[in-house]
N, C-alpha and C. Protein backbone atom coordinates (compact mmCIF):
# COMPACT_ATOMS: atom_id res chain seq x y z
N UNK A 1 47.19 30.34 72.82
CA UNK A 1 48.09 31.19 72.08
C UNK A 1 47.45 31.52 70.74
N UNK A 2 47.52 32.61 69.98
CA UNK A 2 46.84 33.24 69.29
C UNK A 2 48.15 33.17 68.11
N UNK A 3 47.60 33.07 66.62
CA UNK A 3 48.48 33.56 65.86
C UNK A 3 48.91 34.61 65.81
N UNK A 4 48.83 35.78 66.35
CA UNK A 4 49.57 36.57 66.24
C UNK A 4 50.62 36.85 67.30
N UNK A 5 50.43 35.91 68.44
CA UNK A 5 51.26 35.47 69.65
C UNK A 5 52.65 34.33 69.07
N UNK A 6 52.20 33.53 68.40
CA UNK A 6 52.83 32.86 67.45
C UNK A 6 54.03 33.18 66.86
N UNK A 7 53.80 34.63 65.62
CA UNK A 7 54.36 35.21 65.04
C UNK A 7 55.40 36.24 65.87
N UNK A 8 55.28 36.69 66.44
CA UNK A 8 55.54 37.64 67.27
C UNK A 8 56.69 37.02 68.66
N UNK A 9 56.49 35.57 68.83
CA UNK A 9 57.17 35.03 69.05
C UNK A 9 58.40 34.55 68.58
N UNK A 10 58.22 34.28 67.23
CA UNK A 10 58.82 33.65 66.08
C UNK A 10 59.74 34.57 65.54
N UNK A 11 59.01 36.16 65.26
CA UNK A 11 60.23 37.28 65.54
C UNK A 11 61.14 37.39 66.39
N UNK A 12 61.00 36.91 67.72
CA UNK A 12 61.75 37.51 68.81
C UNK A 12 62.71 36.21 68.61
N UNK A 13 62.33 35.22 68.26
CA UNK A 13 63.96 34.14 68.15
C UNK A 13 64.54 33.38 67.27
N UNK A 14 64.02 34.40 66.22
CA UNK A 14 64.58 34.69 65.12
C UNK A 14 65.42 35.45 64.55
N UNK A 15 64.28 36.97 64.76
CA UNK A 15 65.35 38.17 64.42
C UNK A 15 65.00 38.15 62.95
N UNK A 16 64.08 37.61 62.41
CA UNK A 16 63.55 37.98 61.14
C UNK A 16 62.63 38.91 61.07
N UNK A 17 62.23 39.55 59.76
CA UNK A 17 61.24 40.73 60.02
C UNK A 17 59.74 39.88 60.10
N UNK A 18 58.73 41.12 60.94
CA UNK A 18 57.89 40.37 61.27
C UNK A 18 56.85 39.99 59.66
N UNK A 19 57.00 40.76 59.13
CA UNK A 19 56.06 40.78 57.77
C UNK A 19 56.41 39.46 56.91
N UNK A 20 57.69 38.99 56.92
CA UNK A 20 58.21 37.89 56.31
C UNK A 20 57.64 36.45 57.03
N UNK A 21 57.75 37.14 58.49
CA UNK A 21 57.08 35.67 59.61
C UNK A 21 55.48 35.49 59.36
N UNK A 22 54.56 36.56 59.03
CA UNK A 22 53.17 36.96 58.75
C UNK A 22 53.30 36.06 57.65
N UNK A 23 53.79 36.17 56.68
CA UNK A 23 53.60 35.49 55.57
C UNK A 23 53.90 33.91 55.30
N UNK A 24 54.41 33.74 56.12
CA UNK A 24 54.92 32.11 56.33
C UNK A 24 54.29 31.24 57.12
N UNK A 25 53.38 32.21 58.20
CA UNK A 25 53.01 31.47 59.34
C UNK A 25 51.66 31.43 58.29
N UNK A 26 50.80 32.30 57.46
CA UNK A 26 49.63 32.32 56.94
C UNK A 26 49.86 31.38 55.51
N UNK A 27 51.00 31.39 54.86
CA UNK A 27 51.25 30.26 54.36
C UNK A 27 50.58 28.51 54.88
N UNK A 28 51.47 28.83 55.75
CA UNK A 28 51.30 26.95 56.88
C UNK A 28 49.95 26.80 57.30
N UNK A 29 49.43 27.67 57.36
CA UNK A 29 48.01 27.69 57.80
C UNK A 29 46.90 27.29 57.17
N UNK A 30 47.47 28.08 55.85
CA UNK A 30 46.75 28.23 54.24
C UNK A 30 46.76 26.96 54.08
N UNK A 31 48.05 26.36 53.80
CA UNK A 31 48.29 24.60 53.60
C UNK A 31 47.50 23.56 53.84
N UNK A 32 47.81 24.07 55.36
CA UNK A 32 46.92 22.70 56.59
C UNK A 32 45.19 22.61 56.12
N UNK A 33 44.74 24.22 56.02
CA UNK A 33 43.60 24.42 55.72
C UNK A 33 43.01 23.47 54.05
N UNK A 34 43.80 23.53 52.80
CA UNK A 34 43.31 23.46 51.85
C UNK A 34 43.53 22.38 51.90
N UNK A 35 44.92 21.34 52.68
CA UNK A 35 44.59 19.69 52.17
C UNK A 35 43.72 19.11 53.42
N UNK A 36 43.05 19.89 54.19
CA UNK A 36 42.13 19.11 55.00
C UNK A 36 40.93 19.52 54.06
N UNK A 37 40.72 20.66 53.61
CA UNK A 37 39.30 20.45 52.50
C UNK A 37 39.46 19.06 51.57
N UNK A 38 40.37 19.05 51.25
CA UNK A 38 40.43 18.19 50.11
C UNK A 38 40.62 16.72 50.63
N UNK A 39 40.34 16.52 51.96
CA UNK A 39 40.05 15.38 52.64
C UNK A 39 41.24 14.63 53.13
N UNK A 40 42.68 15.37 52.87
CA UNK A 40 43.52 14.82 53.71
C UNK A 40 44.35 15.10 54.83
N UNK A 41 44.68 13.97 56.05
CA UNK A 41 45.11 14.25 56.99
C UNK A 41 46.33 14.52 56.95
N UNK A 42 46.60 15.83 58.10
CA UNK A 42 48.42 16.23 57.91
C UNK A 42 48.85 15.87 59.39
N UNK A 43 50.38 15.18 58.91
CA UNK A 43 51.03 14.56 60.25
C UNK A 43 52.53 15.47 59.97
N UNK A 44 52.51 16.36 61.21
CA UNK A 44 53.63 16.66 61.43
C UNK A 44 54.79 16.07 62.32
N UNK A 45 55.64 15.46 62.49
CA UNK A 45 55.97 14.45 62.92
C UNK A 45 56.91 15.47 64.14
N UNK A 46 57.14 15.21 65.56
CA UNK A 46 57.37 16.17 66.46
C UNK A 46 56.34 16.79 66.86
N UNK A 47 55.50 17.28 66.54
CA UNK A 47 54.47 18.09 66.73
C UNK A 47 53.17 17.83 66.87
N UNK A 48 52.15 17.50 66.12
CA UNK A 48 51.14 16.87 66.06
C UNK A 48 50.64 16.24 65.17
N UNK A 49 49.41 16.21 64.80
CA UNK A 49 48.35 15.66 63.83
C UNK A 49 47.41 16.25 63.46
N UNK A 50 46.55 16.32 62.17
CA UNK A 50 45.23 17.20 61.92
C UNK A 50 44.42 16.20 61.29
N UNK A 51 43.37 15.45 61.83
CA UNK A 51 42.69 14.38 61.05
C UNK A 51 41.34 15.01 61.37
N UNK A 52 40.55 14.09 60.00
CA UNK A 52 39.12 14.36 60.09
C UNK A 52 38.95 13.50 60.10
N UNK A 53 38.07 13.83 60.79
CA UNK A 53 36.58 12.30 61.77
C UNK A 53 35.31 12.53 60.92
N UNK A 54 34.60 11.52 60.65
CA UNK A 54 33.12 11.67 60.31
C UNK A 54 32.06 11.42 61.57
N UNK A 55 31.33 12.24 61.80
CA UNK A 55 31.08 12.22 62.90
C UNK A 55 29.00 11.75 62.45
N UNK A 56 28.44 11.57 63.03
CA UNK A 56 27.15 11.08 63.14
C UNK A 56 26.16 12.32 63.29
N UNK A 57 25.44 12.91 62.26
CA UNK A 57 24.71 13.79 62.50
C UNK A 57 23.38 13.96 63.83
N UNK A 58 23.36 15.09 64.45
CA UNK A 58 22.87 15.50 65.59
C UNK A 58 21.55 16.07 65.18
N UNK A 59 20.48 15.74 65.98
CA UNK A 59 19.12 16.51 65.56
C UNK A 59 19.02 17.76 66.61
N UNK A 60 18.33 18.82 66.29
CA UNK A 60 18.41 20.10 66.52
C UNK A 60 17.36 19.94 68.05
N UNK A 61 18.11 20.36 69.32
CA UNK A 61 17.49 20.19 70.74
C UNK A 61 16.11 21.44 70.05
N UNK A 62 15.19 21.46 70.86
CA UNK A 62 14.09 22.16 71.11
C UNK A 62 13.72 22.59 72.15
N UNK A 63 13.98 23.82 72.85
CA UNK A 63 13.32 24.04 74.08
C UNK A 63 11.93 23.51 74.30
N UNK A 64 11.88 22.99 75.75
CA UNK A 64 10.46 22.54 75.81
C UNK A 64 10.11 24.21 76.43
């Protein structure tokens, strides 16, 4: 599902305008986005989780 599948959804069972839903859904997005830069995990409780892993750096394959 695509954000704009999302939104568009969110209009239809709602009944709010869609420009108001655009802005709220890019809000939440905005959110999730800037406190995972800033290194923290978001728990939506019902829904899911957004955590960062440190993961072990990979060396670059080389075609033989």
């Amino acid at each position: 599902m695509t954000k704009a599948e999302i939104i568009t959804q969110i209009v239809a069972q709602t009944g709010l305008d869609k420009p108001a839903v655009t802005v709220t859904v890019e809000a939440i997005m905005d959110s999730i986005k800037q406190n995972m830069v800033k290194g923290e995990n978001i728990y939506l409780r019902g829904f899911g989780t957004f955590l960062l892993k440190k993961r072990a750096e990979t060396s670059p394959r080389v075609p033989a």
